[in-house]
PDB file of N, CA and C in Angstrom:
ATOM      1  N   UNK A   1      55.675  72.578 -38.969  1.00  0.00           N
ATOM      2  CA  UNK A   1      54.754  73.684 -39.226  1.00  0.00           C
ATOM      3  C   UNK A   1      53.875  73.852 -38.004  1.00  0.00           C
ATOM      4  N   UNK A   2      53.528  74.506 -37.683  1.00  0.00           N
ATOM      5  CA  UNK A   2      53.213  75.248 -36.011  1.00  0.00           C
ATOM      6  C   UNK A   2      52.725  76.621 -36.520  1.00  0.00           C
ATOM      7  N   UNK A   3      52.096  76.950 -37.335  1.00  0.00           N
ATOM      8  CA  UNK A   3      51.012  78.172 -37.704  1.00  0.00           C
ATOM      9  C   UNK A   3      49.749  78.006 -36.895  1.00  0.00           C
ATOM     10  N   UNK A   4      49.736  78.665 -36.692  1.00  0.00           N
ATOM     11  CA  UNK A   4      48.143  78.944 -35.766  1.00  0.00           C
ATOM     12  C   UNK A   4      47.456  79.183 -36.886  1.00  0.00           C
ATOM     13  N   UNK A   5      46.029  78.626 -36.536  1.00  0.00           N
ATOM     14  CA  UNK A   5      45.221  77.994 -37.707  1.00  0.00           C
ATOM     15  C   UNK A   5      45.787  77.682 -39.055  1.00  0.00           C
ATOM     16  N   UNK A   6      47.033  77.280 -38.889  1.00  0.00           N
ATOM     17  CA  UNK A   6      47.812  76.880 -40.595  1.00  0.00           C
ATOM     18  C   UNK A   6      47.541  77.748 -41.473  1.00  0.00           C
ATOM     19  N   UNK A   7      47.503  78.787 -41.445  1.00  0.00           N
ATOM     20  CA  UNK A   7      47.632  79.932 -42.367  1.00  0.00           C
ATOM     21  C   UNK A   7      48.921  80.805 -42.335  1.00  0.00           C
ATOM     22  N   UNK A   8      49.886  80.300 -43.478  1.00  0.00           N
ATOM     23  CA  UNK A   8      51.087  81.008 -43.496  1.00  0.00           C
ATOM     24  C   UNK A   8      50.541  82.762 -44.334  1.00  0.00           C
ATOM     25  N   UNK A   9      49.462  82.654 -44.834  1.00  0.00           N
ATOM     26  CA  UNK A   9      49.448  84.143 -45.658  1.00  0.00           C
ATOM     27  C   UNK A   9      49.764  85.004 -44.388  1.00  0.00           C
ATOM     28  N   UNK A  10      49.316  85.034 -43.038  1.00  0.00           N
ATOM     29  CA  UNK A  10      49.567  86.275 -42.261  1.00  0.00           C
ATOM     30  C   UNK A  10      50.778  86.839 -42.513  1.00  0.00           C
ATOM     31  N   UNK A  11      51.842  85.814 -42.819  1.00  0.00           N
ATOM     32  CA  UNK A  11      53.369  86.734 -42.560  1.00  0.00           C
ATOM     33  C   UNK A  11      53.540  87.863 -43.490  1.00  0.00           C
ATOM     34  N   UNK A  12      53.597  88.899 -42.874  1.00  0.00           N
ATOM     35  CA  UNK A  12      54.153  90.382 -43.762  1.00  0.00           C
ATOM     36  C   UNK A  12      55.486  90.524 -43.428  1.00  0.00           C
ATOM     37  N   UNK A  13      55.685  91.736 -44.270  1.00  0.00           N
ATOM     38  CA  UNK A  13      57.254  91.832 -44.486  1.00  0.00           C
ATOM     39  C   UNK A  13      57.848  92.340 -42.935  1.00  0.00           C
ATOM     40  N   UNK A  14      56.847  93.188 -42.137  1.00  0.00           N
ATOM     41  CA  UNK A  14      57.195  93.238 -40.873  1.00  0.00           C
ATOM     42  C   UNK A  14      56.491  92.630 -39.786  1.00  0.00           C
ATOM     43  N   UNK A  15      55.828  91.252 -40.056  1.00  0.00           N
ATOM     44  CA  UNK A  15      55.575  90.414 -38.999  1.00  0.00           C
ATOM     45  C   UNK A  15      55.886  89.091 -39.359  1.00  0.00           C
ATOM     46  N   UNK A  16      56.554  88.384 -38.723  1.00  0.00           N
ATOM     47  CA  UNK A  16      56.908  87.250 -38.931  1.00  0.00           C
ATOM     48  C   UNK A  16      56.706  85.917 -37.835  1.00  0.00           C
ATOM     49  N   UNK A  17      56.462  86.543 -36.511  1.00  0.00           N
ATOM     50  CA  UNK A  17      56.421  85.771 -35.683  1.00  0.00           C
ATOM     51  C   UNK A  17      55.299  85.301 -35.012  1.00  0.00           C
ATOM     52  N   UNK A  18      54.048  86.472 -34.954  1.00  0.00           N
ATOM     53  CA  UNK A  18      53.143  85.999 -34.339  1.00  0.00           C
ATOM     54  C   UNK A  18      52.086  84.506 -35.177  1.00  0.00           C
ATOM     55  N   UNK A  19      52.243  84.580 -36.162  1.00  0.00           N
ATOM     56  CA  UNK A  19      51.220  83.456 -37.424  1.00  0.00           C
ATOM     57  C   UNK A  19      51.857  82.159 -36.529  1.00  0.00           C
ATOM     58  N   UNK A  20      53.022  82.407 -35.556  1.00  0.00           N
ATOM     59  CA  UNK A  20      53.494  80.888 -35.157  1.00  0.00           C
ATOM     60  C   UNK A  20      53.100  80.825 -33.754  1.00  0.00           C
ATOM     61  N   UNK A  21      52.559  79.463 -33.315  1.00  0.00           N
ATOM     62  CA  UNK A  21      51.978  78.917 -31.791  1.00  0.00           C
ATOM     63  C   UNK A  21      52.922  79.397 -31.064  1.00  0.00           C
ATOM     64  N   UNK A  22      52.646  79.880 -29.806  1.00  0.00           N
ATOM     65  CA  UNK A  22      53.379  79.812 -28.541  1.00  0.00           C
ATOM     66  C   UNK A  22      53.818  78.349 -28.091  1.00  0.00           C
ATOM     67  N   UNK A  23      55.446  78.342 -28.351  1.00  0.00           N
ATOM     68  CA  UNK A  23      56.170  77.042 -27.666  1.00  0.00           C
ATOM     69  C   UNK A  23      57.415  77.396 -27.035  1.00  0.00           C
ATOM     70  N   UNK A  24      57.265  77.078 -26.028  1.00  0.00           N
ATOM     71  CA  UNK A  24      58.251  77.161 -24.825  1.00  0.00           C
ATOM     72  C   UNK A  24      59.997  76.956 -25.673  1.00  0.00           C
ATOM     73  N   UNK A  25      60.698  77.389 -24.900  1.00  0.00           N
ATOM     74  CA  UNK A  25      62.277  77.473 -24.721  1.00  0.00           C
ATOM     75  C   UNK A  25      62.202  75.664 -24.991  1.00  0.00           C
ATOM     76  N   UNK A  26      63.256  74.991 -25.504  1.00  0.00           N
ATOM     77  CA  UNK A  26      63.707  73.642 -25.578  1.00  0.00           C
ATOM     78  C   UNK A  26      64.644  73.624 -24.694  1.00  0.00           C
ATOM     79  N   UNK A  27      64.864  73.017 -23.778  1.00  0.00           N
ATOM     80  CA  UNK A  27      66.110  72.189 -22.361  1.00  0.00           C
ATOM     81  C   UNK A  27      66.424  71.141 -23.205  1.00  0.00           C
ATOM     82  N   UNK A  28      67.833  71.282 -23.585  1.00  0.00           N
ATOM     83  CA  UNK A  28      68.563  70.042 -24.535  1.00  0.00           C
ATOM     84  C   UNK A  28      69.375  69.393 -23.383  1.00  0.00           C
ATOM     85  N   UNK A  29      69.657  68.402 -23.056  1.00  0.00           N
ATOM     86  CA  UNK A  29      70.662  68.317 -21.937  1.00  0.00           C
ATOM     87  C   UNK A  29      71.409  66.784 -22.502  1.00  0.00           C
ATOM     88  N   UNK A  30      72.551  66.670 -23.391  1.00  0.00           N
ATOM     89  CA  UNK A  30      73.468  65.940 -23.953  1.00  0.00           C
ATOM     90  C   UNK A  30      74.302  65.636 -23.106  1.00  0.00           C
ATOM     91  N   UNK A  31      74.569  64.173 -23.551  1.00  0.00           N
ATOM     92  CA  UNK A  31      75.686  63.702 -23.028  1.00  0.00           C
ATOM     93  C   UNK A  31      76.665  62.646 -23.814  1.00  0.00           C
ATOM     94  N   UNK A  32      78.265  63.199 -24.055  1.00  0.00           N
ATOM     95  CA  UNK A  32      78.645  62.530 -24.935  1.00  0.00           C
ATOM     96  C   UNK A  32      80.309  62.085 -23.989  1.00  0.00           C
ATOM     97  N   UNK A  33      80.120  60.613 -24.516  1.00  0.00           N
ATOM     98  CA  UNK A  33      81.494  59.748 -23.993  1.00  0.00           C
ATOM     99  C   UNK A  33      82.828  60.532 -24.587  1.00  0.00           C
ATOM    100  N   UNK A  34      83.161  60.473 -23.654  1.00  0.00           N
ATOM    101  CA  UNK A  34      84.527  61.088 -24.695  1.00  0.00           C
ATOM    102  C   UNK A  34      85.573  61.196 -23.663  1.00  0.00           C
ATOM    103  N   UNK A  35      87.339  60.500 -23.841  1.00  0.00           N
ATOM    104  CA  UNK A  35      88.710  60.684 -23.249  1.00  0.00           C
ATOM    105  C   UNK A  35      88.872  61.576 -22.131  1.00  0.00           C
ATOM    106  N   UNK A  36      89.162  61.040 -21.279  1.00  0.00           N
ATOM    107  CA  UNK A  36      89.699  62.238 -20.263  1.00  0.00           C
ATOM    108  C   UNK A  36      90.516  63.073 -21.016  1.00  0.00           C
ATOM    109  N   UNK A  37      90.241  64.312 -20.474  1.00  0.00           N
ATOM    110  CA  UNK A  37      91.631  65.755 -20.762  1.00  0.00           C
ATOM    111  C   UNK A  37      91.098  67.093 -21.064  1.00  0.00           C
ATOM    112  N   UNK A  38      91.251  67.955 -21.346  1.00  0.00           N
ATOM    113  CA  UNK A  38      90.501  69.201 -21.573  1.00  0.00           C
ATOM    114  C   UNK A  38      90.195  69.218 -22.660  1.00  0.00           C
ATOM    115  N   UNK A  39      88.957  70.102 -23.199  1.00  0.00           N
ATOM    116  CA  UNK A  39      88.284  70.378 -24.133  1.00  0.00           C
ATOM    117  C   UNK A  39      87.583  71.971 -24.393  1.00  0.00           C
ATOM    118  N   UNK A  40      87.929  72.079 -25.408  1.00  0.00           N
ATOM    119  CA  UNK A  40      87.044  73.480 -25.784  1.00  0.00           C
ATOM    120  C   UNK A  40      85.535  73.625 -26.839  1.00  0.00           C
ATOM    121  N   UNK A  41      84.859  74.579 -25.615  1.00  0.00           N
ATOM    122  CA  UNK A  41      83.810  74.209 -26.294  1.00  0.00           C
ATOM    123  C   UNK A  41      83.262  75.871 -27.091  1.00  0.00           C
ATOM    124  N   UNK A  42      83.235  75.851 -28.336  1.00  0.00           N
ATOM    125  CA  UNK A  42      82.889  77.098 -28.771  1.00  0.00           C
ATOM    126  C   UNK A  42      81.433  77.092 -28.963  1.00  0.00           C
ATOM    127  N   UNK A  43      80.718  77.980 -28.567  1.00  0.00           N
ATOM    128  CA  UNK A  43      78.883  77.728 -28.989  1.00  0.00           C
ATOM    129  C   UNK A  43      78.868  79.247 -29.644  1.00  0.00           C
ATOM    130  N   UNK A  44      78.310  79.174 -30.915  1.00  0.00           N
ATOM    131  CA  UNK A  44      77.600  79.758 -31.410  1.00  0.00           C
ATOM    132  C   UNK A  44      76.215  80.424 -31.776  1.00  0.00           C
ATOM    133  N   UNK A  45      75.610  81.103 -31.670  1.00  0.00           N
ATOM    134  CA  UNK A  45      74.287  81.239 -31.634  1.00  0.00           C
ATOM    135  C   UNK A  45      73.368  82.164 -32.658  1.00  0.00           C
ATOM    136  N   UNK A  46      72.272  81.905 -33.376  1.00  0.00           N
ATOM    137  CA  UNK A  46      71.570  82.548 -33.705  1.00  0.00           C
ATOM    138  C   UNK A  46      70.238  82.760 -33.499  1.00  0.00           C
ATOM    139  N   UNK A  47      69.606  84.501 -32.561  1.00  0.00           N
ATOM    140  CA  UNK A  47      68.323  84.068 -31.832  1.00  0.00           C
ATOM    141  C   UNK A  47      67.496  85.567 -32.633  1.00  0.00           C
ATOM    142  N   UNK A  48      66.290  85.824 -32.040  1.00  0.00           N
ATOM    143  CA  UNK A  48      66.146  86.941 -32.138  1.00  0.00           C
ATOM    144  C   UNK A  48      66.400  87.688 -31.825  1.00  0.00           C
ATOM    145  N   UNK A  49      67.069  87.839 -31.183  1.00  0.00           N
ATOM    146  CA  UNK A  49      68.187  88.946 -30.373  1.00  0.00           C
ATOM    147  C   UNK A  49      69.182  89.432 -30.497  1.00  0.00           C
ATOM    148  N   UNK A  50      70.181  88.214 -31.539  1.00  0.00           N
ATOM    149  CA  UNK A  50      71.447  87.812 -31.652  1.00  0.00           C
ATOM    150  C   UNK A  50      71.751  87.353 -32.837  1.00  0.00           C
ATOM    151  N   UNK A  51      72.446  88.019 -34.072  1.00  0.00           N
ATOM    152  CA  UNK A  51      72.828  87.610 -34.997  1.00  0.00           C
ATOM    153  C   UNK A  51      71.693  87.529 -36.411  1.00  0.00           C
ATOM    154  N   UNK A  52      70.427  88.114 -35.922  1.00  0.00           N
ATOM    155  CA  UNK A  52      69.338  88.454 -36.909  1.00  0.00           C
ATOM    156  C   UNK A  52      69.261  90.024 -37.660  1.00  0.00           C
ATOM    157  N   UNK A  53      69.545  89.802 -38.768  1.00  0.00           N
ATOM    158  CA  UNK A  53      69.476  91.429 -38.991  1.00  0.00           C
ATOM    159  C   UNK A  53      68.146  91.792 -39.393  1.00  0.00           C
ATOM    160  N   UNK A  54      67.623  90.616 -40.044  1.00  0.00           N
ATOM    161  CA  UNK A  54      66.191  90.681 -39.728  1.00  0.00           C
ATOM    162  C   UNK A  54      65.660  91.565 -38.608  1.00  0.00           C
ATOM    163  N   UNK A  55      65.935  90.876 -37.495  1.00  0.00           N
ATOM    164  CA  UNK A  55      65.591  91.376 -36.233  1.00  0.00           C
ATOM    165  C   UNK A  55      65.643  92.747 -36.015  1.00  0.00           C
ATOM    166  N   UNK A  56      67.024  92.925 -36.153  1.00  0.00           N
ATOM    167  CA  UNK A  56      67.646  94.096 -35.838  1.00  0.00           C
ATOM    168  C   UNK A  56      66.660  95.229 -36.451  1.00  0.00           C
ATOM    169  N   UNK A  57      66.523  94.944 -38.107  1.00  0.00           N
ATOM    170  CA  UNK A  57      65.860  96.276 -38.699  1.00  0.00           C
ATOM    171  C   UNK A  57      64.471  96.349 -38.533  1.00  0.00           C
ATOM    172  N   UNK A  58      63.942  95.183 -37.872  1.00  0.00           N
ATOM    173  CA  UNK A  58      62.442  95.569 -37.456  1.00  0.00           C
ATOM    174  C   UNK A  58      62.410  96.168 -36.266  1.00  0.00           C
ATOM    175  N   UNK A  59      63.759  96.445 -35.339  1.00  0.00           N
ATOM    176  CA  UNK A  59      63.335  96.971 -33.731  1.00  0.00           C
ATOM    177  C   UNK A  59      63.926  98.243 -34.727  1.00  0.00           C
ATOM    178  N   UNK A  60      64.363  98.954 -35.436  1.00  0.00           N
ATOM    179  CA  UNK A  60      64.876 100.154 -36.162  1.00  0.00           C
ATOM    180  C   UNK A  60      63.705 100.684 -36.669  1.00  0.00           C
ATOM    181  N   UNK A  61      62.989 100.339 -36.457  1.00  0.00           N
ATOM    182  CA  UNK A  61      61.515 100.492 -37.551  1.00  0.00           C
ATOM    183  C   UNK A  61      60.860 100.051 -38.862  1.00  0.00           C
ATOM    184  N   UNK A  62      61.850  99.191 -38.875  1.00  0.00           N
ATOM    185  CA  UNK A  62      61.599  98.595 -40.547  1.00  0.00           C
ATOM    186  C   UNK A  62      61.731  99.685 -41.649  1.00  0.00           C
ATOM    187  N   UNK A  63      62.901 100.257 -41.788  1.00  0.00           N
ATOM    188  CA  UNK A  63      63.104 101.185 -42.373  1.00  0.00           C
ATOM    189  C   UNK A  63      62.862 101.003 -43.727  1.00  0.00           C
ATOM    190  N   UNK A  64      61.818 101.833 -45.004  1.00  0.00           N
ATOM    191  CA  UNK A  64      62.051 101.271 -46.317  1.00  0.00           C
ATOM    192  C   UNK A  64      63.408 101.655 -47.240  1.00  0.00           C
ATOM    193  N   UNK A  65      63.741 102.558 -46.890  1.00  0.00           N
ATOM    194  CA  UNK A  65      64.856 103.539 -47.012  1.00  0.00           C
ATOM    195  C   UNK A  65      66.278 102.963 -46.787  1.00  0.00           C
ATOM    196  N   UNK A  66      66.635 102.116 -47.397  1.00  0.00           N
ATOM    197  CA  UNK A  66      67.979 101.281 -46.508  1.00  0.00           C
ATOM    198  C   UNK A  66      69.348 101.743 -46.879  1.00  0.00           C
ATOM    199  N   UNK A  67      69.865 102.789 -46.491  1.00  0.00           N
ATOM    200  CA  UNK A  67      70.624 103.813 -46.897  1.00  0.00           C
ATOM    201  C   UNK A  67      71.916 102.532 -46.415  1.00  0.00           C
ATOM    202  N   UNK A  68      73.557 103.539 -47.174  1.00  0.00           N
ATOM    203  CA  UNK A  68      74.578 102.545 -46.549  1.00  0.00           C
ATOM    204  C   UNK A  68      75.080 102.785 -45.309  1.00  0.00           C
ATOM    205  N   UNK A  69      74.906 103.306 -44.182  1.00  0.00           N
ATOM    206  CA  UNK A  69      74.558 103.862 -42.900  1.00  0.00           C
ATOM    207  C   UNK A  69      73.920 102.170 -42.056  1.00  0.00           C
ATOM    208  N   UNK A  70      72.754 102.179 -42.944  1.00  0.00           N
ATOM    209  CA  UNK A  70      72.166 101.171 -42.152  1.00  0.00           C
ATOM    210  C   UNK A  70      72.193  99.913 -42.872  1.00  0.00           C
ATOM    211  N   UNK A  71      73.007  99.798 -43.949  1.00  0.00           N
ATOM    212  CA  UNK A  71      73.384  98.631 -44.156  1.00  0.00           C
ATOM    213  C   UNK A  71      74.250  98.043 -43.252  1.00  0.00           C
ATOM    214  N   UNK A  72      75.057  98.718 -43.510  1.00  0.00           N
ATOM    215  CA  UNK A  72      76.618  98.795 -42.838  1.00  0.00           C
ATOM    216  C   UNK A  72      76.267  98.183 -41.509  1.00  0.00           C
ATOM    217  N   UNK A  73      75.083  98.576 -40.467  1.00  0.00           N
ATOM    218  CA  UNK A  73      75.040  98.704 -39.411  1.00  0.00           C
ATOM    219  C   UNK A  73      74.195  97.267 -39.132  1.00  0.00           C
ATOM    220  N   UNK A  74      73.193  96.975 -39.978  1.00  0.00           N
ATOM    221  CA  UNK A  74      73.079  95.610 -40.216  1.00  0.00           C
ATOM    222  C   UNK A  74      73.650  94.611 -40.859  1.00  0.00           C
ATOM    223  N   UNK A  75      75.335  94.955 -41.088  1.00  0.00           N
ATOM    224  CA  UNK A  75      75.888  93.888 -41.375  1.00  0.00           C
ATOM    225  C   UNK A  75      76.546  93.299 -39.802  1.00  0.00           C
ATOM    226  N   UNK A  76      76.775  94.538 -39.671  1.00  0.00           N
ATOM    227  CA  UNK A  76      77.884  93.913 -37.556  1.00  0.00           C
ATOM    228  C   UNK A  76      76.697  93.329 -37.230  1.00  0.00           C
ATOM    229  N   UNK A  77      75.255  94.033 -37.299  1.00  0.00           N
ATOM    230  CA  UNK A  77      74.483  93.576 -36.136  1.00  0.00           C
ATOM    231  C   UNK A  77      73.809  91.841 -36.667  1.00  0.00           C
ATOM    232  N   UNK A  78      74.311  91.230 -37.851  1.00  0.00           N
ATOM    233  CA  UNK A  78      73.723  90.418 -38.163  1.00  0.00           C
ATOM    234  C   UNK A  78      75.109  88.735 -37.585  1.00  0.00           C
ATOM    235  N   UNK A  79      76.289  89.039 -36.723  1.00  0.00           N
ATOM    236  CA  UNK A  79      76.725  88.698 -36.126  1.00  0.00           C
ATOM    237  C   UNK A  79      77.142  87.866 -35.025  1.00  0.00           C
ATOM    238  N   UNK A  80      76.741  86.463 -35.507  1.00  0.00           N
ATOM    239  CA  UNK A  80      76.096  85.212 -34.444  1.00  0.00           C
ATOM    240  C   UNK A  80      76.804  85.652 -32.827  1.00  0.00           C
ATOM    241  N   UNK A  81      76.362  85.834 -31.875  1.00  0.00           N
ATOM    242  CA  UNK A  81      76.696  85.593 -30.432  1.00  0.00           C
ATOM    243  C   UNK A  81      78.012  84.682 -30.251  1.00  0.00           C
ATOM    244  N   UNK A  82      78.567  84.696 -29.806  1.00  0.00           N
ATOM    245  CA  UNK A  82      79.325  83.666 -29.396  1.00  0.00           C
ATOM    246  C   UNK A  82      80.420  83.554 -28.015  1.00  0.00           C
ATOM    247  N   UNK A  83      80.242  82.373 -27.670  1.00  0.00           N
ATOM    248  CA  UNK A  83      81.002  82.172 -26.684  1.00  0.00           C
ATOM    249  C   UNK A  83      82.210  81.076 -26.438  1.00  0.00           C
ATOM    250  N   UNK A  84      83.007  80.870 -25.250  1.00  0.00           N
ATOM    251  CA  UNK A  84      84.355  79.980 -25.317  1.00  0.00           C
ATOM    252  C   UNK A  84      83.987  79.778 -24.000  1.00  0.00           C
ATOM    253  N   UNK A  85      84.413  78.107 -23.786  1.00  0.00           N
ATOM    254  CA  UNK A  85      84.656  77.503 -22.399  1.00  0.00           C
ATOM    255  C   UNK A  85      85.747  76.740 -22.630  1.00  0.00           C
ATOM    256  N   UNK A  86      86.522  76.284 -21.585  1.00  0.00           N
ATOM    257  CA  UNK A  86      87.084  75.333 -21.565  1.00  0.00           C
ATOM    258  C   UNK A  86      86.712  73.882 -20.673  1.00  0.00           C
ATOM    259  N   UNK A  87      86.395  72.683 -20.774  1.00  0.00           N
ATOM    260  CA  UNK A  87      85.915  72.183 -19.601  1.00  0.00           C
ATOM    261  C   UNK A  87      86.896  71.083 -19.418  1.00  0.00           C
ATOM    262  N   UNK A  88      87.322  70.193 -18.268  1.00  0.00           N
ATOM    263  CA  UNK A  88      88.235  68.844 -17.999  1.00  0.00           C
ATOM    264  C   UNK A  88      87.184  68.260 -17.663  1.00  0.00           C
ATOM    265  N   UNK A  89      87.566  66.923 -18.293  1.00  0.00           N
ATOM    266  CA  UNK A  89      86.341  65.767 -18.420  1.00  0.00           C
ATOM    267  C   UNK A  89      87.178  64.801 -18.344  1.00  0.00           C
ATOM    268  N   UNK A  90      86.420  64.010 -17.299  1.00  0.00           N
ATOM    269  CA  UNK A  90      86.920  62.354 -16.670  1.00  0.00           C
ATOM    270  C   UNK A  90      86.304  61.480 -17.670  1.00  0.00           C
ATOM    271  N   UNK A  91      85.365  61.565 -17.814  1.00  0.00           N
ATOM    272  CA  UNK A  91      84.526  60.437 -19.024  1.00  0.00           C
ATOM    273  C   UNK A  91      83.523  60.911 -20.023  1.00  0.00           C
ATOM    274  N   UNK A  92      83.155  62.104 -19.733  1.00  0.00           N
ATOM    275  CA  UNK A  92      81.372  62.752 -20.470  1.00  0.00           C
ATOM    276  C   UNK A  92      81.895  64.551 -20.512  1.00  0.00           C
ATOM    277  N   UNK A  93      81.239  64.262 -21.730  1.00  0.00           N
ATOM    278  CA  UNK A  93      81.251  66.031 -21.659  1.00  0.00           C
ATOM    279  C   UNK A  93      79.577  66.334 -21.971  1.00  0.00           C
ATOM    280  N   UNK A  94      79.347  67.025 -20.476  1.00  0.00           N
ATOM    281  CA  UNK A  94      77.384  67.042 -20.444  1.00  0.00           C
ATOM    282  C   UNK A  94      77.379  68.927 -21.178  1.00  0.00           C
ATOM    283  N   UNK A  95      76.226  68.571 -21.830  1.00  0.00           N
ATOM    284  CA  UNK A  95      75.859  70.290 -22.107  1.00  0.00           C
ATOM    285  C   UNK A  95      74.272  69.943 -21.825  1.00  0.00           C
ATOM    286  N   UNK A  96      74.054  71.104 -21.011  1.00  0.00           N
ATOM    287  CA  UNK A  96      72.898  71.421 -20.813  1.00  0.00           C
ATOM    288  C   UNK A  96      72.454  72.952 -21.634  1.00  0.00           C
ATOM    289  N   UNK A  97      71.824  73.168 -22.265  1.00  0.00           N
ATOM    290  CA  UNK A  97      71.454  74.229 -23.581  1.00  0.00           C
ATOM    291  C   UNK A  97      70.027  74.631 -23.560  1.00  0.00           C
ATOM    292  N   UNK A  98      69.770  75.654 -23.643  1.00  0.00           N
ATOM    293  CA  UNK A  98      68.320  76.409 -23.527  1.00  0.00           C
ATOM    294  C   UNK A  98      68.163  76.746 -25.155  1.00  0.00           C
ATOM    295  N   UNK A  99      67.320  76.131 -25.914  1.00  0.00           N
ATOM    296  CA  UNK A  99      67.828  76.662 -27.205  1.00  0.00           C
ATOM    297  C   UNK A  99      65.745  77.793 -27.503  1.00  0.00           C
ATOM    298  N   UNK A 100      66.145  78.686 -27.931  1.00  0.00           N
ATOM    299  CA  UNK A 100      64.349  79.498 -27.579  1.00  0.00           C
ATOM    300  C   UNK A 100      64.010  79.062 -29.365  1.00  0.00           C
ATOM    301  N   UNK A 101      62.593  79.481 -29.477  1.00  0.00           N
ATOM    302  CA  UNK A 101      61.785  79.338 -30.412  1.00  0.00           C
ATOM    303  C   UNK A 101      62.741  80.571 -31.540  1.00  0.00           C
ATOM    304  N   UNK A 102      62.617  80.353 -32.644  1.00  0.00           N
ATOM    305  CA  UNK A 102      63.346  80.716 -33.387  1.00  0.00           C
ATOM    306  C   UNK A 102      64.887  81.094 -33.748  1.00  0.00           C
ATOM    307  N   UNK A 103      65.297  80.275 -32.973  1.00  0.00           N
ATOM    308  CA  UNK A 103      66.940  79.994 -32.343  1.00  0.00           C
ATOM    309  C   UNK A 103      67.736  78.806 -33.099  1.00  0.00           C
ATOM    310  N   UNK A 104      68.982  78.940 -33.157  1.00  0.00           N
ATOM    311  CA  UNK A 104      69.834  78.229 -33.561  1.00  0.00           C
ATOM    312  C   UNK A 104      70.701  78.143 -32.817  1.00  0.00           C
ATOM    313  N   UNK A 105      71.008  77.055 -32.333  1.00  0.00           N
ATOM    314  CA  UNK A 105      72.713  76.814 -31.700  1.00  0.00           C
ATOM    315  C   UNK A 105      73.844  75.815 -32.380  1.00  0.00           C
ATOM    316  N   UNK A 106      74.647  76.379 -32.386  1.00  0.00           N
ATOM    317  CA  UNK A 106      75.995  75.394 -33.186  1.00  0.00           C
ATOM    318  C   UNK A 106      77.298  75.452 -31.803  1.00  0.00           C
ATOM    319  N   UNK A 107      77.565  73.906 -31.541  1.00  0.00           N
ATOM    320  CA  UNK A 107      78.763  73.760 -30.751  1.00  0.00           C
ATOM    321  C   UNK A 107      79.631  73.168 -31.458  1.00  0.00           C
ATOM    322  N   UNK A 108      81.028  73.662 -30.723  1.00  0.00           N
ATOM    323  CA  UNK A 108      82.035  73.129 -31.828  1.00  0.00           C
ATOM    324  C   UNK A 108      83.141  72.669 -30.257  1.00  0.00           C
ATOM    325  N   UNK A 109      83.346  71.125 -30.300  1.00  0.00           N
ATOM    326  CA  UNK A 109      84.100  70.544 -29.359  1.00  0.00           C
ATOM    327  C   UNK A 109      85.293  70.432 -30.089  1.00  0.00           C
ATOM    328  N   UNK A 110      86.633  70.642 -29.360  1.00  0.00           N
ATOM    329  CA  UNK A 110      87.721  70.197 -29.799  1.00  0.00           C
ATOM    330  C   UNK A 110      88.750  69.650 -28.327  1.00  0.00           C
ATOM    331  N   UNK A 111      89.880  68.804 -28.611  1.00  0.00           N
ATOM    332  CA  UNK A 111      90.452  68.442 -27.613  1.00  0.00           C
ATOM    333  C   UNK A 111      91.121  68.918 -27.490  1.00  0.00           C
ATOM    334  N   UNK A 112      91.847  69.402 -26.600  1.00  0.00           N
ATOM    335  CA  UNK A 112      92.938  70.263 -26.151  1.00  0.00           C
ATOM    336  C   UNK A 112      94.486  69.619 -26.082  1.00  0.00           C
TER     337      UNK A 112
END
């Protein structure tokens, strides 16, 4: 809990973020043993930017009116980010990860 002055009543239906302290981006930087050979790494993401439909319909205006137009349109836009690498690893597979304040990241390693 990270409320500025610990008062959750501020949150309204179209503010949600400011009632919380200013805290920096998290630098995760992992390191896991693992077999030589290739590997795939899928990362997933959910930010305010990315995969919130939340988000989405408050930069829309917070529409009260939620016609199927803009359902529809906040269902794609509610759509985790995602990306694919492949990496070859001698001993460690390092991830270095920026994960921001109201963010989620999910990696999914597999061996090739």
């Amino acid at each position: 809990q990270n409320y500025k002055g610990n008062d959750p009543l501020e949150i309204s239906l179209t503010n949600r973020y400011t009632v919380f302290e200013n805290i920096p981006d998290l630098d995760c930087h992992v390191e896991i043993n693992a077999d030589a050979g290739s590997y795939s790494l899928i990362r997933t993401g959910l930010t305010t930017h990315t995969g919130s439909s939340y988000d989405v319909w408050a930069r829309m205006g917070s529409p009260s009116d939620i016609t199927p137009e803009i359902t529809d349109y906040l269902r794609r836009a509610s759509a985790p980010e995602m990306s694919c690498r492949t990496l070859n690893v001698t001993d460690k597979i390092i991830l270095d990860e920026i994960v921001e304040p109201h963010s989620v990241i999910h990696i999914e390693i597999r061996r090739l």
